[in-house]
PDB file of N, CA and C in Angstrom:
ATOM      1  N   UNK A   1       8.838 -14.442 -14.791  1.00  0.00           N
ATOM      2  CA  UNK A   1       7.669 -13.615 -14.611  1.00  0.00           C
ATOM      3  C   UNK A   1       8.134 -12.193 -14.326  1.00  0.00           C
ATOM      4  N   UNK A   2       7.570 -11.291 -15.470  1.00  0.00           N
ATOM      5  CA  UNK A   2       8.437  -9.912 -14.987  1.00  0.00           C
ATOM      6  C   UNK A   2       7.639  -9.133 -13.950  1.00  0.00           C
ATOM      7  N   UNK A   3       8.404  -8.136 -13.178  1.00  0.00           N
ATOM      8  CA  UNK A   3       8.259  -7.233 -12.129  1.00  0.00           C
ATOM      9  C   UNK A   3       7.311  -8.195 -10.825  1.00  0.00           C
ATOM     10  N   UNK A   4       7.941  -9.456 -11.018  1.00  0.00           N
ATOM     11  CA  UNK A   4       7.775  -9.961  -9.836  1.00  0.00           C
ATOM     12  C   UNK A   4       8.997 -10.305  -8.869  1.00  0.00           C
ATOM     13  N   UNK A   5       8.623 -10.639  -7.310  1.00  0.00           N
ATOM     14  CA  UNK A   5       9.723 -10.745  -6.497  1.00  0.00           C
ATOM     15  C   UNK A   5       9.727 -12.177  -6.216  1.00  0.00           C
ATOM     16  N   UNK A   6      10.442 -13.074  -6.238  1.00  0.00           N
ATOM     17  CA  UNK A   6      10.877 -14.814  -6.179  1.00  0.00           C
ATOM     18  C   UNK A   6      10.093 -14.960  -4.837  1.00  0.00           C
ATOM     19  N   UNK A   7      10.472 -14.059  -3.679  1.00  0.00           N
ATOM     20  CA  UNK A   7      10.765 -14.692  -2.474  1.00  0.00           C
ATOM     21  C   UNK A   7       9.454 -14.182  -1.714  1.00  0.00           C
ATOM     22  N   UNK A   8       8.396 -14.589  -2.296  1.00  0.00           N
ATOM     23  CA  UNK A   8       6.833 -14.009  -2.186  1.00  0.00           C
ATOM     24  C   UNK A   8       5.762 -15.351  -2.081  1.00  0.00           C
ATOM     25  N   UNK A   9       4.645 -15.155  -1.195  1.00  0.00           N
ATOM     26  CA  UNK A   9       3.732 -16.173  -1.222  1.00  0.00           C
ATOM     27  C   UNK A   9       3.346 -15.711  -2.391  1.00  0.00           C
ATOM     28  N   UNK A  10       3.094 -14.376  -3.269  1.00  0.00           N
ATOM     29  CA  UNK A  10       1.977 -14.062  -3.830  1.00  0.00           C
ATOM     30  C   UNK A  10       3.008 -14.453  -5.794  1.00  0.00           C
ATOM     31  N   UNK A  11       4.126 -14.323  -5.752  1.00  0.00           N
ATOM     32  CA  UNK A  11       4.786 -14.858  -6.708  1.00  0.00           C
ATOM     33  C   UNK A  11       4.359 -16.575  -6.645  1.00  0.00           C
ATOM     34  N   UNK A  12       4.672 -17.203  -5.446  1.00  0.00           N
ATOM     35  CA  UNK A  12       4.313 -18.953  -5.861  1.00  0.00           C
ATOM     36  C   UNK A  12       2.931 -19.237  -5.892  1.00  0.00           C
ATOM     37  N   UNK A  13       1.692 -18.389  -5.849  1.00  0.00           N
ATOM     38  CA  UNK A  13       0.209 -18.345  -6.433  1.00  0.00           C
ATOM     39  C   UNK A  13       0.586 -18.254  -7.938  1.00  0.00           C
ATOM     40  N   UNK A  14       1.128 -17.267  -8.365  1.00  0.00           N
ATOM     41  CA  UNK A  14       1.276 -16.771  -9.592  1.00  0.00           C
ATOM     42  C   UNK A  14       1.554 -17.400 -10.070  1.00  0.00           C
ATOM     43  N   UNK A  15       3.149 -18.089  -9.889  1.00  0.00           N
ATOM     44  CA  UNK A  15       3.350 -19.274 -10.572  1.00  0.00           C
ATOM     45  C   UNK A  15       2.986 -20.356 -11.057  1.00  0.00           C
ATOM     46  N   UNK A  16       1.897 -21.041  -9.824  1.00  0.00           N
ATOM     47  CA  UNK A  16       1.039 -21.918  -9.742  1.00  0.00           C
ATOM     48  C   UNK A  16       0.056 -21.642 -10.995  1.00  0.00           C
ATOM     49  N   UNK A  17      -0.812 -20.572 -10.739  1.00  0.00           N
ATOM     50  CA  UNK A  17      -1.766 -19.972 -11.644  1.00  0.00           C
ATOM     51  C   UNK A  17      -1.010 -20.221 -13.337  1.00  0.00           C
ATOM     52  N   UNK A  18      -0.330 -19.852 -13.323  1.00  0.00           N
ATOM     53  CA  UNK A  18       0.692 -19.900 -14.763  1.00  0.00           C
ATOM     54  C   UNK A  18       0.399 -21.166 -15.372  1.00  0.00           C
ATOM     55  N   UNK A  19       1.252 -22.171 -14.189  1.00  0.00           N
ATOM     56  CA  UNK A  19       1.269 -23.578 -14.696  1.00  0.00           C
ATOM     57  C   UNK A  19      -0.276 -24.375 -14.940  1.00  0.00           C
ATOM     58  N   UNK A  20      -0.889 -24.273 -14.116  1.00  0.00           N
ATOM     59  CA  UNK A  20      -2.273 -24.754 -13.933  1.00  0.00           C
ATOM     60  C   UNK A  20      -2.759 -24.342 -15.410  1.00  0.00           C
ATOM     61  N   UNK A  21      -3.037 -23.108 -15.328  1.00  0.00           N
ATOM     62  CA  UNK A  21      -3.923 -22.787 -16.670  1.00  0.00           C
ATOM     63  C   UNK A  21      -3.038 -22.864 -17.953  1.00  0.00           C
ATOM     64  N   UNK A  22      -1.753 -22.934 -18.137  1.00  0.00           N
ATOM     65  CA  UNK A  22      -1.094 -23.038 -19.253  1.00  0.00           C
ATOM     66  C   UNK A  22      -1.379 -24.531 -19.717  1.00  0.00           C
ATOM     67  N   UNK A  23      -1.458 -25.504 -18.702  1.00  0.00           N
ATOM     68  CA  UNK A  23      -1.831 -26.878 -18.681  1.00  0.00           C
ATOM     69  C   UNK A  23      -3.092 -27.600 -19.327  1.00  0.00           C
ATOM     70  N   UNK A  24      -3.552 -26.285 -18.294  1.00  0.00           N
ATOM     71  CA  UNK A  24      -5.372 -27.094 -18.927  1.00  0.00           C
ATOM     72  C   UNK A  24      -5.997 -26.290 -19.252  1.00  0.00           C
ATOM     73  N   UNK A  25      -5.012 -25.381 -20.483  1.00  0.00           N
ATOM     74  CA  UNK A  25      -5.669 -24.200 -21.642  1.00  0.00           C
ATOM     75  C   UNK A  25      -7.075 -23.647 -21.369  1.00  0.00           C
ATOM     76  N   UNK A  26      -6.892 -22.742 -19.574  1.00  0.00           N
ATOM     77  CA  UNK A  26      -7.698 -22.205 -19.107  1.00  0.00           C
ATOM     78  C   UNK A  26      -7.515 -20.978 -19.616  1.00  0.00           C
ATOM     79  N   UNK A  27      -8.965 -19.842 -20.163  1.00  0.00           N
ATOM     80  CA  UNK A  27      -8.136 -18.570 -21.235  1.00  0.00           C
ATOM     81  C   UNK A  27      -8.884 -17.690 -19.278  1.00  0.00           C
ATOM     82  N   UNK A  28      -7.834 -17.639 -18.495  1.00  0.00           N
ATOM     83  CA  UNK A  28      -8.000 -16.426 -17.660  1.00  0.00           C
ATOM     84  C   UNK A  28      -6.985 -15.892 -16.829  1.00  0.00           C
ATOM     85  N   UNK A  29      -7.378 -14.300 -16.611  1.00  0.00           N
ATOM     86  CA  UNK A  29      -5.911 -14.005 -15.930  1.00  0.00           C
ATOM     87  C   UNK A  29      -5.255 -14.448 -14.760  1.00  0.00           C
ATOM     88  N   UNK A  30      -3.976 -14.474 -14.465  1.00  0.00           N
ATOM     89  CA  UNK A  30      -3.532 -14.460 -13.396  1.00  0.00           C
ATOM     90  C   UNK A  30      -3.606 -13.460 -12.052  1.00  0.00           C
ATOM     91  N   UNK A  31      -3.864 -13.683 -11.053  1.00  0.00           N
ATOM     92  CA  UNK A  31      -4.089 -12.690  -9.740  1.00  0.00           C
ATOM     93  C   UNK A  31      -2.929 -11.630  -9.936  1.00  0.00           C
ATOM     94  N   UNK A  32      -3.274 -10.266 -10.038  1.00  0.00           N
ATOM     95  CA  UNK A  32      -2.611  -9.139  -9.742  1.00  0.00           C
ATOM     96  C   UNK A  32      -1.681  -8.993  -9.124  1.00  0.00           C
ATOM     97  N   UNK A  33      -0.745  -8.196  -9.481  1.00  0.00           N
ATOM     98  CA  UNK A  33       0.377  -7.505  -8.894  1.00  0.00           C
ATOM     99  C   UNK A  33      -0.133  -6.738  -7.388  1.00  0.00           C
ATOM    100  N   UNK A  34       0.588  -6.807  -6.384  1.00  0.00           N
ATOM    101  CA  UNK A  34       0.541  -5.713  -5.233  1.00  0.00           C
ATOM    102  C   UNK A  34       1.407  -4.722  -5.021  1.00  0.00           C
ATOM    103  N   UNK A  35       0.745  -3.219  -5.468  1.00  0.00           N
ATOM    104  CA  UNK A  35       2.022  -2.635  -5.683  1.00  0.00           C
ATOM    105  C   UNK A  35       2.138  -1.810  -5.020  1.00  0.00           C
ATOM    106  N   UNK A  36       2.282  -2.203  -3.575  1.00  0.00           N
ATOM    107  CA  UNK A  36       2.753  -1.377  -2.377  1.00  0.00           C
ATOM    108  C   UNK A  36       3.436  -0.234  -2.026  1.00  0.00           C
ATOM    109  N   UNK A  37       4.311  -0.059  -3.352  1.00  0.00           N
ATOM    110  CA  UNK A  37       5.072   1.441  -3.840  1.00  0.00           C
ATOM    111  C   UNK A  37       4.231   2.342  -4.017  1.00  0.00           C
ATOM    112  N   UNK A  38       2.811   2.003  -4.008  1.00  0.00           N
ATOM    113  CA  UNK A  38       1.911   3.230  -4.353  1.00  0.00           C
ATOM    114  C   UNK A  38       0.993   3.736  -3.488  1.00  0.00           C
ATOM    115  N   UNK A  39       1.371   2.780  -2.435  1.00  0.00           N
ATOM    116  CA  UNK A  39      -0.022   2.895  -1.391  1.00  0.00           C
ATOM    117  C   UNK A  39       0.833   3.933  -0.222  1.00  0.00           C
ATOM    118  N   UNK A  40       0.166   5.267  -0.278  1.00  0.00           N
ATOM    119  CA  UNK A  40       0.378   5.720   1.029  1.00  0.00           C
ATOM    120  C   UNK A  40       0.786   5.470   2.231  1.00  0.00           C
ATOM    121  N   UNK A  41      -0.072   4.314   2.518  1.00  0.00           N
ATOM    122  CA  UNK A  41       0.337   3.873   3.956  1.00  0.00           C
ATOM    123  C   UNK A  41       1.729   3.198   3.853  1.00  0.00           C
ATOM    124  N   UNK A  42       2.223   2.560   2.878  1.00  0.00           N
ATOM    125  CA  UNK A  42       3.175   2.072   3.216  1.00  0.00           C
ATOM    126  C   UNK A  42       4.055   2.775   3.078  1.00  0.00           C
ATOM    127  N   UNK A  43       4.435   3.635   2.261  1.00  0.00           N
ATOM    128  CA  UNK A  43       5.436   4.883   2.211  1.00  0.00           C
ATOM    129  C   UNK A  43       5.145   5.667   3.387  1.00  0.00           C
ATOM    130  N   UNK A  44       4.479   5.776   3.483  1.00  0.00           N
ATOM    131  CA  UNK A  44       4.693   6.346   5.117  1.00  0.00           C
ATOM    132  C   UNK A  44       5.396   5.526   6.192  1.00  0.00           C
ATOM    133  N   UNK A  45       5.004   4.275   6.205  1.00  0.00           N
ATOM    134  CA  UNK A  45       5.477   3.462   7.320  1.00  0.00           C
ATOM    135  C   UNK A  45       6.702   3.539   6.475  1.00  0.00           C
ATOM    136  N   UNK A  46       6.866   2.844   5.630  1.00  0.00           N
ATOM    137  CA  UNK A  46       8.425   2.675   4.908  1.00  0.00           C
ATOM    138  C   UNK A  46       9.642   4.379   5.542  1.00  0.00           C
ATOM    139  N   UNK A  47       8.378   5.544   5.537  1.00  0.00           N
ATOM    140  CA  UNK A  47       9.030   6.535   6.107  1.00  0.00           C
ATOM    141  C   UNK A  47       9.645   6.749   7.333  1.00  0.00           C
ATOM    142  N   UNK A  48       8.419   6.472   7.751  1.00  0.00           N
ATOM    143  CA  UNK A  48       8.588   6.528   9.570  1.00  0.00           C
ATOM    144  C   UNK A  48       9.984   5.275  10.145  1.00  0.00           C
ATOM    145  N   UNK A  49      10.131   4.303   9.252  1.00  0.00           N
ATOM    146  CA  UNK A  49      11.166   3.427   9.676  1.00  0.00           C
ATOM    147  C   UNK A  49      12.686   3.815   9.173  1.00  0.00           C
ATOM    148  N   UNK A  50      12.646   4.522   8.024  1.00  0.00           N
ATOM    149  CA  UNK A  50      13.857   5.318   7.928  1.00  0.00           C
ATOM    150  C   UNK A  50      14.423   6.502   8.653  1.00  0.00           C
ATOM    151  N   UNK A  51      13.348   6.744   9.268  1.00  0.00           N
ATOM    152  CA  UNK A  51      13.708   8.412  10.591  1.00  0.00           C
ATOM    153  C   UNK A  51      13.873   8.122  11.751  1.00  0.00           C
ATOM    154  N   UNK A  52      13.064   5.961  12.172  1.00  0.00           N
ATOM    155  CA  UNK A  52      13.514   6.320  13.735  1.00  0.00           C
ATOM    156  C   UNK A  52      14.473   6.286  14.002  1.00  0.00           C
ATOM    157  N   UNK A  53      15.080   6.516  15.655  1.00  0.00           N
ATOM    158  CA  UNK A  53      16.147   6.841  16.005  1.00  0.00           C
ATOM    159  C   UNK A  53      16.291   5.444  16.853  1.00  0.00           C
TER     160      UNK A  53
END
């Protein structure tokens, strides 16, 4: 599964989702990516944890 991370609850949904509907030729998408690289808040916190002392 590309630009996913293994070691994720939200990767073994995905996975799940994959298998399930590949199975029982369900035509719908899989739950979204979280792409935390984009969200403000976390680059900030991600910031603030690289500066403390």
């Amino acid at each position: 599964m590309p630009d996913d991370v293994v070691f994720t609850v939200e990767y073994s949904v995905r996975a799940a989702q994959t298998a399930v509907f590949g199975l029982l030729d369900i035509q719908r998408p899989v739950s979204p990516f979280y792409k935390g690289q984009h969200d403000p808040r976390v680059l900030f916190d991600a910031w603030k944890t690289l500066h403390r002392h």
